[in-house]
PDB file of N, CA and C in Angstrom:
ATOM      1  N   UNK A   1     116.796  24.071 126.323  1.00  0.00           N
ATOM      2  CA  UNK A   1     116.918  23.244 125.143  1.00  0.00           C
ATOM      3  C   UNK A   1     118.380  23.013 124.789  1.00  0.00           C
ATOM      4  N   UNK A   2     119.231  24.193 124.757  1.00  0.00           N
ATOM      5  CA  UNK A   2     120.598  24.255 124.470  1.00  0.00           C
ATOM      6  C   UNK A   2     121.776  23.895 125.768  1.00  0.00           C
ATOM      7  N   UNK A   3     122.380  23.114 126.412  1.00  0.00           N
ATOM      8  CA  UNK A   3     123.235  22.927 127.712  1.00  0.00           C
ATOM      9  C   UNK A   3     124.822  23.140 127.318  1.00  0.00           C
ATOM     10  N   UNK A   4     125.389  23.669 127.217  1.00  0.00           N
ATOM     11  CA  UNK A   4     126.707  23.942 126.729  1.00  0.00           C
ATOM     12  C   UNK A   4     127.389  23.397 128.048  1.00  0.00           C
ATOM     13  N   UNK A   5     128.506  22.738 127.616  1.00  0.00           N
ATOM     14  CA  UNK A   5     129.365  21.753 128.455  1.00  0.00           C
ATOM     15  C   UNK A   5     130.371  22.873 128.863  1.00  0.00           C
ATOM     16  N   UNK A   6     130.139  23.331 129.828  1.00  0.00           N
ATOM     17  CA  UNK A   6     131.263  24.423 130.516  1.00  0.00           C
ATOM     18  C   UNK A   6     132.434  24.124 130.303  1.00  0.00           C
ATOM     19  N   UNK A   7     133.246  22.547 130.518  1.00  0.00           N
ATOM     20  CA  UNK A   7     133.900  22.148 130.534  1.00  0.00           C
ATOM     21  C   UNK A   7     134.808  22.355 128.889  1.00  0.00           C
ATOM     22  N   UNK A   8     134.201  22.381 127.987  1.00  0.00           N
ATOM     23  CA  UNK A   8     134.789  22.461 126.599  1.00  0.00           C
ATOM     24  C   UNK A   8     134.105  22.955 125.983  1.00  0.00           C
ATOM     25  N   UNK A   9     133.124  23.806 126.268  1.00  0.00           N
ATOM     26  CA  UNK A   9     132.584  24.330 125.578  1.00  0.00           C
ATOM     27  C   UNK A   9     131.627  23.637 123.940  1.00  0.00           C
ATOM     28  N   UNK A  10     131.233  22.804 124.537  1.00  0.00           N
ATOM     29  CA  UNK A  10     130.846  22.055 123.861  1.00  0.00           C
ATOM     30  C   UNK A  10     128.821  22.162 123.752  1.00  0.00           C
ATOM     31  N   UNK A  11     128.185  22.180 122.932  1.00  0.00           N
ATOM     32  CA  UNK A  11     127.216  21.991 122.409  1.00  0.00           C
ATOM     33  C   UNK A  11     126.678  21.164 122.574  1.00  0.00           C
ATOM     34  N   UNK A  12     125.250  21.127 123.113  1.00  0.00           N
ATOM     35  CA  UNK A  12     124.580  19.939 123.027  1.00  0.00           C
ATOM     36  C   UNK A  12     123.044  20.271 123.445  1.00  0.00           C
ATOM     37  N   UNK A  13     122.494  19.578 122.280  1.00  0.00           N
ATOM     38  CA  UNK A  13     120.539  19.996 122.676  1.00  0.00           C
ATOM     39  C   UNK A  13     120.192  18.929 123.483  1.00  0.00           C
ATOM     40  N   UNK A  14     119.040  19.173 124.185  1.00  0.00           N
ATOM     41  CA  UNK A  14     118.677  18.840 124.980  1.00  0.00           C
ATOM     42  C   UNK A  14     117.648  18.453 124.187  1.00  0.00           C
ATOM     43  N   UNK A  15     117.700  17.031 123.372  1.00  0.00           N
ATOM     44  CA  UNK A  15     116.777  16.045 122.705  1.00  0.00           C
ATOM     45  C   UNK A  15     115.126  16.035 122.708  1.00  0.00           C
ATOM     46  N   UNK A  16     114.956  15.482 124.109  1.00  0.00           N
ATOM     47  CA  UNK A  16     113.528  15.942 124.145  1.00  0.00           C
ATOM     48  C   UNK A  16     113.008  17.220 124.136  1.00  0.00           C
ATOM     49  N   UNK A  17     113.692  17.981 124.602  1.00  0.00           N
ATOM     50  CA  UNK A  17     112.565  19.498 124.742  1.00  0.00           C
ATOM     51  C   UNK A  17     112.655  20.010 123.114  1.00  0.00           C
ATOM     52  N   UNK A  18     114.249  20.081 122.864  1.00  0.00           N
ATOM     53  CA  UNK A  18     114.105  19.880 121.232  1.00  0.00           C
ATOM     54  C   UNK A  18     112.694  19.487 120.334  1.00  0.00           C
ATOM     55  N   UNK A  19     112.359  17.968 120.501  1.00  0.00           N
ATOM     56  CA  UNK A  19     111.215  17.387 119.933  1.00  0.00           C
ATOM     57  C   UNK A  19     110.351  18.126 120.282  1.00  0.00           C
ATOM     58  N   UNK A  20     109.723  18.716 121.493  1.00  0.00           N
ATOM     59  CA  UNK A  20     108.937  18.987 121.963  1.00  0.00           C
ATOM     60  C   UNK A  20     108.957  20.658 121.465  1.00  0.00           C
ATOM     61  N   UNK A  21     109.944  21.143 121.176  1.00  0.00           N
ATOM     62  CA  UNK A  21     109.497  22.823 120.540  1.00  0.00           C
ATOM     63  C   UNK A  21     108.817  22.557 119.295  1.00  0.00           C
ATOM     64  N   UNK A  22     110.004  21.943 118.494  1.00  0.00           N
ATOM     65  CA  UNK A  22     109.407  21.461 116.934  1.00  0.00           C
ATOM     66  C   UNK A  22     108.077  20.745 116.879  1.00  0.00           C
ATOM     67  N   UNK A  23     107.599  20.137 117.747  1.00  0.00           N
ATOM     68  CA  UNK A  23     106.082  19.284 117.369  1.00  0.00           C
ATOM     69  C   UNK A  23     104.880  21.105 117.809  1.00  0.00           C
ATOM     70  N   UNK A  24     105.280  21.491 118.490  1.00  0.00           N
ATOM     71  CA  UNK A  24     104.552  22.682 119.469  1.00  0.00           C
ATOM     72  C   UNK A  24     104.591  23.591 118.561  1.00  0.00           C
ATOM     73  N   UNK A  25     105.791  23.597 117.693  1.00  0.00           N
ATOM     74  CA  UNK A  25     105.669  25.072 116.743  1.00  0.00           C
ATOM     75  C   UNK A  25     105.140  24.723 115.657  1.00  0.00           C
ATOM     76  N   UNK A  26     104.823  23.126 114.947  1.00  0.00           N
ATOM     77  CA  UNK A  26     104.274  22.994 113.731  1.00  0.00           C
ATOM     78  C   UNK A  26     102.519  22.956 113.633  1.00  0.00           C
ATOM     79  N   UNK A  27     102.039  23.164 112.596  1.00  0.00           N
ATOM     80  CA  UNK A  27     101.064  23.369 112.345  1.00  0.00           C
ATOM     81  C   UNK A  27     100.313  22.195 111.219  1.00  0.00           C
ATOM     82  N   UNK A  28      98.830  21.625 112.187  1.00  0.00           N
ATOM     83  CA  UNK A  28      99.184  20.456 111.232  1.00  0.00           C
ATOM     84  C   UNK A  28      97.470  20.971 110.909  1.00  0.00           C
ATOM     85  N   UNK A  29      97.099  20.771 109.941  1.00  0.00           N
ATOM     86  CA  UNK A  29      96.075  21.078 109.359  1.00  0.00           C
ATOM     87  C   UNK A  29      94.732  20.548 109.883  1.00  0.00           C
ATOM     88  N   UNK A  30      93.926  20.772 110.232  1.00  0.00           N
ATOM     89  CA  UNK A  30      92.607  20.119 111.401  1.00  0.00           C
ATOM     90  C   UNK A  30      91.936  19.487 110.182  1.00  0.00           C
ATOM     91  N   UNK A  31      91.411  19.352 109.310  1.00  0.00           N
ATOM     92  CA  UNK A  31      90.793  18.548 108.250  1.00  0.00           C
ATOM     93  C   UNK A  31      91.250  17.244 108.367  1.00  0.00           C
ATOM     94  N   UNK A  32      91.582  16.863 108.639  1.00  0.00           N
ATOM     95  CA  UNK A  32      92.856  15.358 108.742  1.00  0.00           C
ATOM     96  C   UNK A  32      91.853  14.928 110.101  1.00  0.00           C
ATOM     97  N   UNK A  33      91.565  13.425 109.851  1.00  0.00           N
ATOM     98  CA  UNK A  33      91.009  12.596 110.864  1.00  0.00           C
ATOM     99  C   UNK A  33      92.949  12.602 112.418  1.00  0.00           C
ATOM    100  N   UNK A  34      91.722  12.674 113.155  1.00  0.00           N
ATOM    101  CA  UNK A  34      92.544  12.319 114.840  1.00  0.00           C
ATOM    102  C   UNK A  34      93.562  11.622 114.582  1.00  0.00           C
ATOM    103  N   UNK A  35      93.608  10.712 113.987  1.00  0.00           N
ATOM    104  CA  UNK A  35      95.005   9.264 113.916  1.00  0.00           C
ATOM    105  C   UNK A  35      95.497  10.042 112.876  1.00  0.00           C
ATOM    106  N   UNK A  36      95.388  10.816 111.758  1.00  0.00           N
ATOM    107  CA  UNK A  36      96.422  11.056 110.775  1.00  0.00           C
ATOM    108  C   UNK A  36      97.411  12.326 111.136  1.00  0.00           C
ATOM    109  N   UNK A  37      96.667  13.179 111.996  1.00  0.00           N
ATOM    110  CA  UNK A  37      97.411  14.130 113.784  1.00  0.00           C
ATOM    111  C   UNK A  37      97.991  13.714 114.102  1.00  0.00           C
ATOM    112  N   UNK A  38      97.782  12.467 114.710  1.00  0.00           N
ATOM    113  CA  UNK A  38      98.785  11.845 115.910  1.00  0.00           C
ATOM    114  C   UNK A  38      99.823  11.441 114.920  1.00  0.00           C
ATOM    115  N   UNK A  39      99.534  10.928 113.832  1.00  0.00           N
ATOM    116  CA  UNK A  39     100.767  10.022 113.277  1.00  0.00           C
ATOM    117  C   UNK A  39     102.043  11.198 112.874  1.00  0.00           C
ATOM    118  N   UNK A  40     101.299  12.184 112.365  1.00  0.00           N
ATOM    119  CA  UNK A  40     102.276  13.330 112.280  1.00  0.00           C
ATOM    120  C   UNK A  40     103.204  13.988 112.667  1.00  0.00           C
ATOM    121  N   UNK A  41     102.433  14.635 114.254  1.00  0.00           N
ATOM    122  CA  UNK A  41     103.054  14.919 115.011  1.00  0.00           C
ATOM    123  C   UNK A  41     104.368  13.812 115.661  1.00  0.00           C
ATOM    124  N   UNK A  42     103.430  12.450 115.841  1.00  0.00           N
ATOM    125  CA  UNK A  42     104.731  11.900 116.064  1.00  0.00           C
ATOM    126  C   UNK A  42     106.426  11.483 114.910  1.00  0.00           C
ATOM    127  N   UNK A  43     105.671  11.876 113.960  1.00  0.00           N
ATOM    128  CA  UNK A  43     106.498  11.232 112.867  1.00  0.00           C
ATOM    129  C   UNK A  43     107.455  12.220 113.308  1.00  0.00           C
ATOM    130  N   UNK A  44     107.501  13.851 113.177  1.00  0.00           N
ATOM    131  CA  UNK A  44     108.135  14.930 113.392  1.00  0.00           C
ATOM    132  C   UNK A  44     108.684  14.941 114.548  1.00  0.00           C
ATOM    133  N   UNK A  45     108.242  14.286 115.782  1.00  0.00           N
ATOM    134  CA  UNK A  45     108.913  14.266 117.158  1.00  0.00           C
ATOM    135  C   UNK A  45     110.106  13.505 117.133  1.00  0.00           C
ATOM    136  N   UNK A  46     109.777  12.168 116.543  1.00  0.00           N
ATOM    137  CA  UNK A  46     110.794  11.299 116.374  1.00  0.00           C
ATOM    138  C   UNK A  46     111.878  12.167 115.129  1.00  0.00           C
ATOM    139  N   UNK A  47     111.468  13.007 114.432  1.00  0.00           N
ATOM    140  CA  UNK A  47     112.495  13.035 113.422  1.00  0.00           C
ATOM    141  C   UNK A  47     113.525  14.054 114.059  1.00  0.00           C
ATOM    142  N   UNK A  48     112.841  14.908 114.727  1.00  0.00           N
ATOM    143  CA  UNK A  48     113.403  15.978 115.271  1.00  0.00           C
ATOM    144  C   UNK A  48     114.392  15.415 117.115  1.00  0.00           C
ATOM    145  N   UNK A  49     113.852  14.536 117.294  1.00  0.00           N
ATOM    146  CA  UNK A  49     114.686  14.064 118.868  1.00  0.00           C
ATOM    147  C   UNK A  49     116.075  13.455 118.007  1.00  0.00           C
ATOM    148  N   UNK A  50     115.689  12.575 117.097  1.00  0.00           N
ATOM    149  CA  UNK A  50     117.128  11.914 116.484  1.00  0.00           C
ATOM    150  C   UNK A  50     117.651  12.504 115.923  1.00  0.00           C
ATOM    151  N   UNK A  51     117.518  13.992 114.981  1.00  0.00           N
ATOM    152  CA  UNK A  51     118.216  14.641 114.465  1.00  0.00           C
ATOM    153  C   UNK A  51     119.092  15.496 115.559  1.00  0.00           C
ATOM    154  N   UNK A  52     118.517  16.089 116.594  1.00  0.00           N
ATOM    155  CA  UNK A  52     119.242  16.497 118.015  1.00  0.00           C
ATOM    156  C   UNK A  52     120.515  15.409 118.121  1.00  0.00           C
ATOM    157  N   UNK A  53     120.050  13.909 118.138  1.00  0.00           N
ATOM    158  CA  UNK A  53     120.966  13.142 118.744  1.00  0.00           C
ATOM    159  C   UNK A  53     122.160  13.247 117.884  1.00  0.00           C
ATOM    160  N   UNK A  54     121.566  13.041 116.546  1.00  0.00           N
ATOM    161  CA  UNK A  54     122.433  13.109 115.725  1.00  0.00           C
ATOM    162  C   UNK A  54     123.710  14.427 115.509  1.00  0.00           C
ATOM    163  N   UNK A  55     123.325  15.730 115.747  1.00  0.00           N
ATOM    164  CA  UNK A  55     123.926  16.550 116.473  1.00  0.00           C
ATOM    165  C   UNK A  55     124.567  16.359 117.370  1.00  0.00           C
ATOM    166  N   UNK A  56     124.577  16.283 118.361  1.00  0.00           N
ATOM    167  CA  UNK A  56     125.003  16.062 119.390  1.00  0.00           C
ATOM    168  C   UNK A  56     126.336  14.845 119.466  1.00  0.00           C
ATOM    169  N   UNK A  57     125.967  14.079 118.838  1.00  0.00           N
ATOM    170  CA  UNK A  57     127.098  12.657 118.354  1.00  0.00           C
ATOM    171  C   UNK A  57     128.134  13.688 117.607  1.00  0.00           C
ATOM    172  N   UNK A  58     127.588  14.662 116.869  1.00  0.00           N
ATOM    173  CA  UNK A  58     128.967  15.201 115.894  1.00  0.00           C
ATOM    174  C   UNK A  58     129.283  16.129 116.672  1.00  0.00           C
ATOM    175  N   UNK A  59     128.711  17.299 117.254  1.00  0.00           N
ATOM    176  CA  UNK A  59     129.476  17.713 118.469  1.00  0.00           C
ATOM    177  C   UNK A  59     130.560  17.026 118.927  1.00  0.00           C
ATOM    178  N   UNK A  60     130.363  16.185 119.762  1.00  0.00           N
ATOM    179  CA  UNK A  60     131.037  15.497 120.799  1.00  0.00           C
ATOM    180  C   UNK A  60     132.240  15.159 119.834  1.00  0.00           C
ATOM    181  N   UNK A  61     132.261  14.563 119.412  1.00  0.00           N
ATOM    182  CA  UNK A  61     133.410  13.872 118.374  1.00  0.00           C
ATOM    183  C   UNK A  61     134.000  15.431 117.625  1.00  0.00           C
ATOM    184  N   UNK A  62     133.730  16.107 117.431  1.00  0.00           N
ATOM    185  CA  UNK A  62     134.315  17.411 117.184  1.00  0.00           C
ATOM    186  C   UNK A  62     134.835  17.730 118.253  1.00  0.00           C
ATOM    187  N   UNK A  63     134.606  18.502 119.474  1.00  0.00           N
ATOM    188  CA  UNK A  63     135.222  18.884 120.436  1.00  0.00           C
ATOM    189  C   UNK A  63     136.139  17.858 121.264  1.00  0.00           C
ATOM    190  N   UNK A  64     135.678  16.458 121.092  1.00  0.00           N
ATOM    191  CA  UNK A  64     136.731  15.481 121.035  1.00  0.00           C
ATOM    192  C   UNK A  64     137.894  15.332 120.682  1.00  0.00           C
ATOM    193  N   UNK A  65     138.273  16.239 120.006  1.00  0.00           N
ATOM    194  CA  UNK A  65     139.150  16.178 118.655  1.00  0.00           C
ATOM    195  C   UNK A  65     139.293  14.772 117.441  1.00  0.00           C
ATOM    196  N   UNK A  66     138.053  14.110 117.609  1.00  0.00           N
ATOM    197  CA  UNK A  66     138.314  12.665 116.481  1.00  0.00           C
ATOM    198  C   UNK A  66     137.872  12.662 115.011  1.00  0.00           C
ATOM    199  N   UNK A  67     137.374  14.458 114.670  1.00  0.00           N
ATOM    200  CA  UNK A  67     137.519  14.482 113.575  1.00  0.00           C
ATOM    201  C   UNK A  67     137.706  16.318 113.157  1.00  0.00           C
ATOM    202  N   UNK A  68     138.307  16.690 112.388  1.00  0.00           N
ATOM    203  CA  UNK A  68     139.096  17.886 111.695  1.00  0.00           C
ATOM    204  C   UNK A  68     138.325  18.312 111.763  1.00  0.00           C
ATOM    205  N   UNK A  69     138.424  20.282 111.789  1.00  0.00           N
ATOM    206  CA  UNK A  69     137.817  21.195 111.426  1.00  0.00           C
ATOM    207  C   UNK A  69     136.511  21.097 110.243  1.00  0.00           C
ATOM    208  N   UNK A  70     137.352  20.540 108.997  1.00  0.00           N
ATOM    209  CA  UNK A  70     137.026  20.661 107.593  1.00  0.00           C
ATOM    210  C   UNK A  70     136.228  19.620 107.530  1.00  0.00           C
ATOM    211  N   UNK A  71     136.387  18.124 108.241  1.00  0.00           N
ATOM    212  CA  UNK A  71     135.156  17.496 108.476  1.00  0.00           C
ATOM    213  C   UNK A  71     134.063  17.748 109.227  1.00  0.00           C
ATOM    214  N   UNK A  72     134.242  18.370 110.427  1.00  0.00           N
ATOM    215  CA  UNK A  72     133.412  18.676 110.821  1.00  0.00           C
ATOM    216  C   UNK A  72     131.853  19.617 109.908  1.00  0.00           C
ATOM    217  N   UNK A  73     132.759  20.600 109.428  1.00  0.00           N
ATOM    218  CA  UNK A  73     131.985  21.643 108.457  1.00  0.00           C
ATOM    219  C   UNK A  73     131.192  20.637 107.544  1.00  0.00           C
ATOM    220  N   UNK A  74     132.121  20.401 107.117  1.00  0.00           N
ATOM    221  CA  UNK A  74     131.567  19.103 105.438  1.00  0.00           C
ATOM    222  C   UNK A  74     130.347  18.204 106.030  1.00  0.00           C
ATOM    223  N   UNK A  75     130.471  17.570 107.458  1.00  0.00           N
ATOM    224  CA  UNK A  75     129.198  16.848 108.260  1.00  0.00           C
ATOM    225  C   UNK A  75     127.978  17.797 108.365  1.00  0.00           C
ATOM    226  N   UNK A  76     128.069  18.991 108.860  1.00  0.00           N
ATOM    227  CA  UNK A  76     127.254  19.848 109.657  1.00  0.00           C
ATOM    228  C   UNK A  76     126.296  20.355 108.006  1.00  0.00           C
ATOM    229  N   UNK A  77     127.262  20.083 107.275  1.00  0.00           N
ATOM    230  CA  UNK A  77     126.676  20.770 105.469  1.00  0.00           C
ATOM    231  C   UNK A  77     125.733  19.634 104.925  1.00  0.00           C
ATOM    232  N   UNK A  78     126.061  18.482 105.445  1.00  0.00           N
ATOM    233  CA  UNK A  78     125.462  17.221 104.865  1.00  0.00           C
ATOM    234  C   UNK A  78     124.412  16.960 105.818  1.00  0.00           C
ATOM    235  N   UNK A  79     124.538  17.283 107.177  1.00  0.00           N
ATOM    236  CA  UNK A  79     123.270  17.121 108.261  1.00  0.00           C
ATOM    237  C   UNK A  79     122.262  17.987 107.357  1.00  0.00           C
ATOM    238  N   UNK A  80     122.512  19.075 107.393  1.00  0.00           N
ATOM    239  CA  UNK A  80     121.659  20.666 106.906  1.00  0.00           C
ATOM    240  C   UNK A  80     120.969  19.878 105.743  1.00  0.00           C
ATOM    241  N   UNK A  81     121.660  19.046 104.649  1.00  0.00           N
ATOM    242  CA  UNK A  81     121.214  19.026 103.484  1.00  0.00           C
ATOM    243  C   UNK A  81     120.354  17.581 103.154  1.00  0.00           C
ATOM    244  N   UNK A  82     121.105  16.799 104.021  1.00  0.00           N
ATOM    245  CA  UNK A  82     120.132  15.176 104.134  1.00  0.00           C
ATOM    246  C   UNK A  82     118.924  14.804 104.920  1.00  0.00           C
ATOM    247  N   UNK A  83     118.219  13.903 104.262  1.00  0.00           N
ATOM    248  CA  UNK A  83     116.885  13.537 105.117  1.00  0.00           C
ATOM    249  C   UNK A  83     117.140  12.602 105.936  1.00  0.00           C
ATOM    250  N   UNK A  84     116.300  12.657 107.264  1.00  0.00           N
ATOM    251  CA  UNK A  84     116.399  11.354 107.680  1.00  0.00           C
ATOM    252  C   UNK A  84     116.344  10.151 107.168  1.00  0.00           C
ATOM    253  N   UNK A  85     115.616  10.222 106.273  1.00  0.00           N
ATOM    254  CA  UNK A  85     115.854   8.286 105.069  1.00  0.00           C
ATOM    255  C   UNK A  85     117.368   8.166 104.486  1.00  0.00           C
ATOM    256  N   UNK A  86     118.011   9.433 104.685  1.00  0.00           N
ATOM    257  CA  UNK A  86     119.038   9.237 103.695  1.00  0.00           C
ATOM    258  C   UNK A  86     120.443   8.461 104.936  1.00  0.00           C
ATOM    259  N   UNK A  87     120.213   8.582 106.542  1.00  0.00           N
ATOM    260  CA  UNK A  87     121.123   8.466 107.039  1.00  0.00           C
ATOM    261  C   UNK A  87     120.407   7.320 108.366  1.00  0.00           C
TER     262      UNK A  87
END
């Protein structure tokens, strides 16, 4: 799931398997008709592959050097704290 760039030591998930732990580890309630399952699970796959990506974009540009320490932190605080609708 995790591939660290030998080269710089750099961070980076591995998107799909990512999606694929998070849909595998959640628990979706069986009372719910078949299509309101599927829609779920996928809603969470998709939220969880782009949030990886989204990671991964600030990685890179961090170990890049194209943005500061202190931004970096301040991003990684605002990833942690924002929803996907919000970005």
């Amino acid at each position: 799931m995790v591939n660290p760039d030998r080269d710089n030591n750099n961070l980076k998930l591995d998107q799909r398997k990512f999606a694929e732990m998070v849909v595998a580890s959640h628990q979706v309630a069986d009372d719910l008709d078949p299509e309101a399952i599927v829609k779920r699970k996928l809603t969470l796959y998709l939220t969880a592959y782009y949030l990886a990506e989204r990671f991964n974009n600030l990685e890179d540009a961090h170990f890049k050097g194209e943005i500061s320490n202190d931004h970096y932190q301040k991003l990684l605080q605002q990833l942690k704290d924002d929803k996907f609708g919000d970005w």
